[in-house]
C-alpha atoms as a PDB file:
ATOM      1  CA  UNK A   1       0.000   0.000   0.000  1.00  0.00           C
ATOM      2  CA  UNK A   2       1.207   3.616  -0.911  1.00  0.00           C
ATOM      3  CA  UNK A   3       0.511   5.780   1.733  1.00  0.00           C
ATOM      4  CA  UNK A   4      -1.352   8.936   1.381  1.00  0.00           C
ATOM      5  CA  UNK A   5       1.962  11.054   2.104  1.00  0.00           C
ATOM      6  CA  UNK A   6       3.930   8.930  -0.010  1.00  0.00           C
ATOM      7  CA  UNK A   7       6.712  11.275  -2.247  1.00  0.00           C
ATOM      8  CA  UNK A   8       4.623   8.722  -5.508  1.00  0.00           C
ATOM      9  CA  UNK A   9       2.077  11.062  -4.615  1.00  0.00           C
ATOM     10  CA  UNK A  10       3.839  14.321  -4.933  1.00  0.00           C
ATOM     11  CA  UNK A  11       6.448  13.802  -7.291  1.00  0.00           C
ATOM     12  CA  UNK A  12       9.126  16.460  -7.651  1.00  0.00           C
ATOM     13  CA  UNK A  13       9.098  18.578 -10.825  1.00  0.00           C
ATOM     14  CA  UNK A  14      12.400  17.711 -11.745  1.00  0.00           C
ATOM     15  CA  UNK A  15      11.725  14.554 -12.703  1.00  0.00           C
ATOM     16  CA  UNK A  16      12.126  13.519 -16.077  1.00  0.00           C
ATOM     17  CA  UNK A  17       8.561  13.867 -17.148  1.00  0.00           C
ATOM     18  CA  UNK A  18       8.560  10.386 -18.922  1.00  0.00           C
ATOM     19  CA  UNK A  19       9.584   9.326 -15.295  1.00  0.00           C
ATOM     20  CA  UNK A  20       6.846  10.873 -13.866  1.00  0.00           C
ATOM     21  CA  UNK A  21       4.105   9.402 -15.953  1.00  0.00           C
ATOM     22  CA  UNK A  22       5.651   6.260 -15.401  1.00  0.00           C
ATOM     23  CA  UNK A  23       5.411   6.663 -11.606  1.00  0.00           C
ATOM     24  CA  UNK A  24       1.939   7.687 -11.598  1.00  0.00           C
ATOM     25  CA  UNK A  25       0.722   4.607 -13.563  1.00  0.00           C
ATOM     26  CA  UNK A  26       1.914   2.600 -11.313  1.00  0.00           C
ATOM     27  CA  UNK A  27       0.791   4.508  -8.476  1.00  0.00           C
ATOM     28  CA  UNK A  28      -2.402   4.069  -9.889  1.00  0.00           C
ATOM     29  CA  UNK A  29      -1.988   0.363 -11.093  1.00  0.00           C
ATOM     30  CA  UNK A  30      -1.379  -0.243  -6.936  1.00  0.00           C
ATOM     31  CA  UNK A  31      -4.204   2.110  -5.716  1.00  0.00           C
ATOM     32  CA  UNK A  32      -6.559   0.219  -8.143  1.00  0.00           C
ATOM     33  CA  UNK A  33      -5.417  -3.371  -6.979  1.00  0.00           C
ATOM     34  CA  UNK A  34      -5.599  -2.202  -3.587  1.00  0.00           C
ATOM     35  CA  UNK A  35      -9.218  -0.710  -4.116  1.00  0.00           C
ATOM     36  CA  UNK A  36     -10.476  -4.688  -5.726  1.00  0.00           C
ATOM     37  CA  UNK A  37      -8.914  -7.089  -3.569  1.00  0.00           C
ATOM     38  CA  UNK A  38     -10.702  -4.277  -0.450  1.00  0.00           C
ATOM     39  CA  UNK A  39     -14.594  -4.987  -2.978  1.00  0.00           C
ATOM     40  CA  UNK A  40     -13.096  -8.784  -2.972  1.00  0.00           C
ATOM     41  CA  UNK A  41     -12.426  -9.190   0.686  1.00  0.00           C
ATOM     42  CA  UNK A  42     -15.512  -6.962   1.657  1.00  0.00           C
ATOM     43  CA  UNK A  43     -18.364  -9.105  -0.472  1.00  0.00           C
ATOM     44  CA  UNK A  44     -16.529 -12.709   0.456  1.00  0.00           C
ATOM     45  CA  UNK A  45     -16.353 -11.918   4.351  1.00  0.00           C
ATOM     46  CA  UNK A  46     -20.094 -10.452   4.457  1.00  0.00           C
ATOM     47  CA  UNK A  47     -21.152 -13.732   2.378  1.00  0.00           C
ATOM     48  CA  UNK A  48     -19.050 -15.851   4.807  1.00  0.00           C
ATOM     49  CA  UNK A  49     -21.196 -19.486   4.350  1.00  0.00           C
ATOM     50  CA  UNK A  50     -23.844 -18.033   2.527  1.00  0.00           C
ATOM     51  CA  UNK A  51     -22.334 -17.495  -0.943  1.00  0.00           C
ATOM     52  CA  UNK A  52     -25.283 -18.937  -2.294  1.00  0.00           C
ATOM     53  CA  UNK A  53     -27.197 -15.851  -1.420  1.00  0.00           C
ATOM     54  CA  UNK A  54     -25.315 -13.055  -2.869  1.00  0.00           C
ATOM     55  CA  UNK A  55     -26.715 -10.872  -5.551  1.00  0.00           C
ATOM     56  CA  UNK A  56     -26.160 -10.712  -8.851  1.00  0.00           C
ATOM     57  CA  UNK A  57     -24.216  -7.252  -8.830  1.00  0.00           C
ATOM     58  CA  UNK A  58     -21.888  -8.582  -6.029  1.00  0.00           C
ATOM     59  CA  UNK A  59     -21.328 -11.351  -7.706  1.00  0.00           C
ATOM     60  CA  UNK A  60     -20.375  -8.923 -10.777  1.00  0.00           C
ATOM     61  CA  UNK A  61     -18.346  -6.765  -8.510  1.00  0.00           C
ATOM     62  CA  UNK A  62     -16.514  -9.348  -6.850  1.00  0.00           C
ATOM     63  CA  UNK A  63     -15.456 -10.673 -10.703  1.00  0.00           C
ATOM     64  CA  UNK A  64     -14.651  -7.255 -12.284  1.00  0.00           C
ATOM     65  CA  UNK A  65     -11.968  -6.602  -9.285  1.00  0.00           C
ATOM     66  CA  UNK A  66     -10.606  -9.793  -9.647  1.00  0.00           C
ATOM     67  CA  UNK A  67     -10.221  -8.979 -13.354  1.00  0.00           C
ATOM     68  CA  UNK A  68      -8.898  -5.072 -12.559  1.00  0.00           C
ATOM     69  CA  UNK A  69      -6.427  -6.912 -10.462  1.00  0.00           C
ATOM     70  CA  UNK A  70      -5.002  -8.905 -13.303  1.00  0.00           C
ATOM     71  CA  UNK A  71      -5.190  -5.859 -15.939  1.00  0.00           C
ATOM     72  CA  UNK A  72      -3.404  -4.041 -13.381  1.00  0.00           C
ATOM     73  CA  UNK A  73      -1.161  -6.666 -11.944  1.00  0.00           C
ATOM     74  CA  UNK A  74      -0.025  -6.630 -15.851  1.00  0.00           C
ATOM     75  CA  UNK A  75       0.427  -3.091 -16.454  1.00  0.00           C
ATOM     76  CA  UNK A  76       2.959  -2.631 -13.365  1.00  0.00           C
ATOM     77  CA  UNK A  77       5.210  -5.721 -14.529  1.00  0.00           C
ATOM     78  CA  UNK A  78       5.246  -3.833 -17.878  1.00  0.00           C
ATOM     79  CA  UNK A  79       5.663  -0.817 -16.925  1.00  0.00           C
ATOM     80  CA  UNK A  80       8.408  -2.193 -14.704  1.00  0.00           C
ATOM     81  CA  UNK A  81       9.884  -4.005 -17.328  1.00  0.00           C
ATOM     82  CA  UNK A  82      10.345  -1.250 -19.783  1.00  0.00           C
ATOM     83  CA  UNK A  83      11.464   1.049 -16.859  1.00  0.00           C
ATOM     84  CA  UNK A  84      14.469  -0.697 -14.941  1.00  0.00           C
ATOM     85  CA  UNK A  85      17.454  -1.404 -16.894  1.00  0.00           C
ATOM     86  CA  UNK A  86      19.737  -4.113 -15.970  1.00  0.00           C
ATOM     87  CA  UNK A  87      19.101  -6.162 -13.113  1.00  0.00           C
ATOM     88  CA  UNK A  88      15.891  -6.352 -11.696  1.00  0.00           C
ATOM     89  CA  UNK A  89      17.273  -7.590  -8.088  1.00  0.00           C
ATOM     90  CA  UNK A  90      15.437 -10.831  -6.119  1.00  0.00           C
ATOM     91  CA  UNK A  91      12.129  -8.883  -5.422  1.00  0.00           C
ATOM     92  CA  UNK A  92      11.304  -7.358  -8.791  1.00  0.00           C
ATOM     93  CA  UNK A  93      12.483 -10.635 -10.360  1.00  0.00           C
ATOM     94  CA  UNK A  94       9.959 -12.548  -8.220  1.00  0.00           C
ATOM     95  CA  UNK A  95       7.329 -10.074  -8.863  1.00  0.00           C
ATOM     96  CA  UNK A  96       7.932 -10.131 -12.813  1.00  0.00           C
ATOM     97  CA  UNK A  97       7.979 -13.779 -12.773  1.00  0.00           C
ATOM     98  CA  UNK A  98       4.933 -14.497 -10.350  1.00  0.00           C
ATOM     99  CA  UNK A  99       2.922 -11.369 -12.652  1.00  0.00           C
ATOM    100  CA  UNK A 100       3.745 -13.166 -16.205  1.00  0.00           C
ATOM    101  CA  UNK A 101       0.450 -15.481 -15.311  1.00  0.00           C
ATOM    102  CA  UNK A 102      -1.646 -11.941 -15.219  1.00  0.00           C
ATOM    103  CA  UNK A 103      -0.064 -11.364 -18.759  1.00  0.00           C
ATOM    104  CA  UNK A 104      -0.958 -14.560 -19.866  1.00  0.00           C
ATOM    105  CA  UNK A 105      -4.764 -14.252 -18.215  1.00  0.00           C
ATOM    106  CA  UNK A 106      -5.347 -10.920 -19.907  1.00  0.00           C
ATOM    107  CA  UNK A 107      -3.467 -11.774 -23.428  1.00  0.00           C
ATOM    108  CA  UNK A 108      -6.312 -14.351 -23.145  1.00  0.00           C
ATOM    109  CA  UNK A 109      -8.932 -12.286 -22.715  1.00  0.00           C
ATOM    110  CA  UNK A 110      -8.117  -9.623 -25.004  1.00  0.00           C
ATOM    111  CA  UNK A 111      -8.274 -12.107 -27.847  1.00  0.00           C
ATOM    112  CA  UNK A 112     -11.436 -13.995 -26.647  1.00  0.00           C
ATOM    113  CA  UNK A 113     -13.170 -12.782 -29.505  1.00  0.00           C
ATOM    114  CA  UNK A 114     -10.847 -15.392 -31.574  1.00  0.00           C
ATOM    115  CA  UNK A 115     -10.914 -18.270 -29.468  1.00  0.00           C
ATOM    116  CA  UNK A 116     -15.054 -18.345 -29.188  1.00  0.00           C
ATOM    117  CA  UNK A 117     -15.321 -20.658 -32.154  1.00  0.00           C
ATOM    118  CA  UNK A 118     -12.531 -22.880 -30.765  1.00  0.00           C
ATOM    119  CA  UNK A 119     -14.188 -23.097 -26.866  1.00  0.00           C
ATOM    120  CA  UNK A 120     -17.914 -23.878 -28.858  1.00  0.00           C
ATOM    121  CA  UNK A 121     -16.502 -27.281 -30.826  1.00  0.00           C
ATOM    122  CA  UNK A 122     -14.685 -27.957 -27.282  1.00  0.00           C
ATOM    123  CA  UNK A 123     -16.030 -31.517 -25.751  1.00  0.00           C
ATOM    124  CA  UNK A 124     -16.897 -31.990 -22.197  1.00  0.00           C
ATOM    125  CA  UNK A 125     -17.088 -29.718 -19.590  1.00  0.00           C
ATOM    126  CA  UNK A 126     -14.895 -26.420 -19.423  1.00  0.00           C
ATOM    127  CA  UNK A 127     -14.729 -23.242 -16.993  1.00  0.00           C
ATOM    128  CA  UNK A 128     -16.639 -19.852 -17.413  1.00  0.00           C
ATOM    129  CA  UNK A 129     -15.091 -18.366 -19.883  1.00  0.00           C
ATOM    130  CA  UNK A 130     -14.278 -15.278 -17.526  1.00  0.00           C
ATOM    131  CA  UNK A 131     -13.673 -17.374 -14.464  1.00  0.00           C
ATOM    132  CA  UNK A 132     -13.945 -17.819 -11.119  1.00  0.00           C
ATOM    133  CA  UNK A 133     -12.466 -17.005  -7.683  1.00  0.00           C
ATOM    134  CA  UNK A 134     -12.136 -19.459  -4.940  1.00  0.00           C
ATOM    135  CA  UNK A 135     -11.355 -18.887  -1.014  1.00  0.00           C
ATOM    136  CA  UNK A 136     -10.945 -20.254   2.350  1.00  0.00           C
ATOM    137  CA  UNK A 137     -13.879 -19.671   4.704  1.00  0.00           C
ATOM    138  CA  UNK A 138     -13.407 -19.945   8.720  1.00  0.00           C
ATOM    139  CA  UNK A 139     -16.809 -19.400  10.688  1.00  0.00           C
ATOM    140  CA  UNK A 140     -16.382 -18.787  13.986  1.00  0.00           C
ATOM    141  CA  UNK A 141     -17.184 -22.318  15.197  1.00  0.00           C
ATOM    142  CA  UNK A 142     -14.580 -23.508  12.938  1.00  0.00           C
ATOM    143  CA  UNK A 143     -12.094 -23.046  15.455  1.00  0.00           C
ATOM    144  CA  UNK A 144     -11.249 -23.535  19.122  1.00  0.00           C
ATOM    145  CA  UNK A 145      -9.249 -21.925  21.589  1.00  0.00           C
ATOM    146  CA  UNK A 146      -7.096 -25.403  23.041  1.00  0.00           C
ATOM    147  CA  UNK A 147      -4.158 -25.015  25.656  1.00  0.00           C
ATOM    148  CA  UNK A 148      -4.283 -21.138  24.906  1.00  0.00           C
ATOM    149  CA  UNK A 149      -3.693 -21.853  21.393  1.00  0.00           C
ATOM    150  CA  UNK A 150      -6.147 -21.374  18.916  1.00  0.00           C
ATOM    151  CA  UNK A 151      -7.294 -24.951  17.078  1.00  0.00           C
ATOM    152  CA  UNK A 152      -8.569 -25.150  13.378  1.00  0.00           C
ATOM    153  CA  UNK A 153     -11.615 -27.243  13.071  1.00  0.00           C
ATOM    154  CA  UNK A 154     -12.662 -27.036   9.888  1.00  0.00           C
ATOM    155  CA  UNK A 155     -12.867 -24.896   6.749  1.00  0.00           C
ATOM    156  CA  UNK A 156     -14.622 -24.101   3.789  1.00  0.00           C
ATOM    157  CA  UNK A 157     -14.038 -23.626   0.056  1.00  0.00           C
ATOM    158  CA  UNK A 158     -16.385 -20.973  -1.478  1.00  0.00           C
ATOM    159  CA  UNK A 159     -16.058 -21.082  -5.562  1.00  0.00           C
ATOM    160  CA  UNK A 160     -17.350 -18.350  -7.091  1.00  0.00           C
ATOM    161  CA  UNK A 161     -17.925 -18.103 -11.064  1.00  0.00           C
ATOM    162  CA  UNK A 162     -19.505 -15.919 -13.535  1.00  0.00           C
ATOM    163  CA  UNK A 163     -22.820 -17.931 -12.878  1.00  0.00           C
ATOM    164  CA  UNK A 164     -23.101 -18.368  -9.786  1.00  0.00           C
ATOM    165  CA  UNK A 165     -21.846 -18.942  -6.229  1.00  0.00           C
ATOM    166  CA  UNK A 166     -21.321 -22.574  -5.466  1.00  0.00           C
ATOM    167  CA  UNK A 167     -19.812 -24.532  -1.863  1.00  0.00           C
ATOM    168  CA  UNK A 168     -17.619 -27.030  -2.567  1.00  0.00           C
END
């Protein structure tokens, strides 16, 4: 997270301006992932165990900020790509590599339009075509407190697709 009195948010003047654009796309690329996985965690923790039951425009919101996290996961390992000459160091390394699957998701989606005909003569059962998002539910009663240690009981794997909400 970039905080709010962050120099990224005030760049100096006498930066190349090139830099500066450069900066604030990826200031922006990290405010907007920040702002989708906040819709993700918001909608999945208030539907907790009762995925089943959230609407139709959650549902949508919950998708289109998993997708804005891929676009933008993408544009910063481009931007930082084209911007850092030489060696990238361990972390930006691990970042770029880790980030090439959000190239690969949205190089997929951008030519969707092309691949239609292919996924309609496709046999047997496939994935939505945009998706879905899976995560790891603990209700309350799923754990215990045991020794003075807390004890996991169980948990629960909420799938959610372009359809629908489903508990697996």
């Amino acid at each position: 997270m970039i905080t709010d009195d962050s120099i990224l948010r005030r760049l100096p003047v006498a930066l190349d301006r090139g830099q500066r654009l450069q900066l604030e796309a990826l200031v922006f690329s990290a405010d907007a992932v920040m702002f989708a996985m906040e819709t993700i965690w918001r909608i999945t923790m208030a539907a907790g165990a009762a995925a089943d039951r959230v609407s139709a425009s959650d549902r949508m919101a919950v998708l289109m900020a998993a997708w804005s996290v891929v676009d933008h996961v993408h544009v910063a390992r481009e931007l930082l790509r084209r911007t850092i000459t030489g060696d990238y160091g361990p972390e930006l390394s691990a970042f770029a590599d880790t980030a090439a699957t959000a190239t690969k998701m949205r190089n997929v989606m951008n030519h969707l339009h092309t691949n239609i005909p292919n996924l309609a003569k496709a046999k047997g059962a496939r994935p939505p075509i945009f998706g879905s998002l899976a995560y790891l539910y603990v209700a309350a009663d799923d754990f215990e407190i045991r020794d003075g240690a807390p004890k996991l009981l169980g948990v629960r794997s909420v799938v959610m697709t372009t359809g629908r909400f489903s508990m697996v």
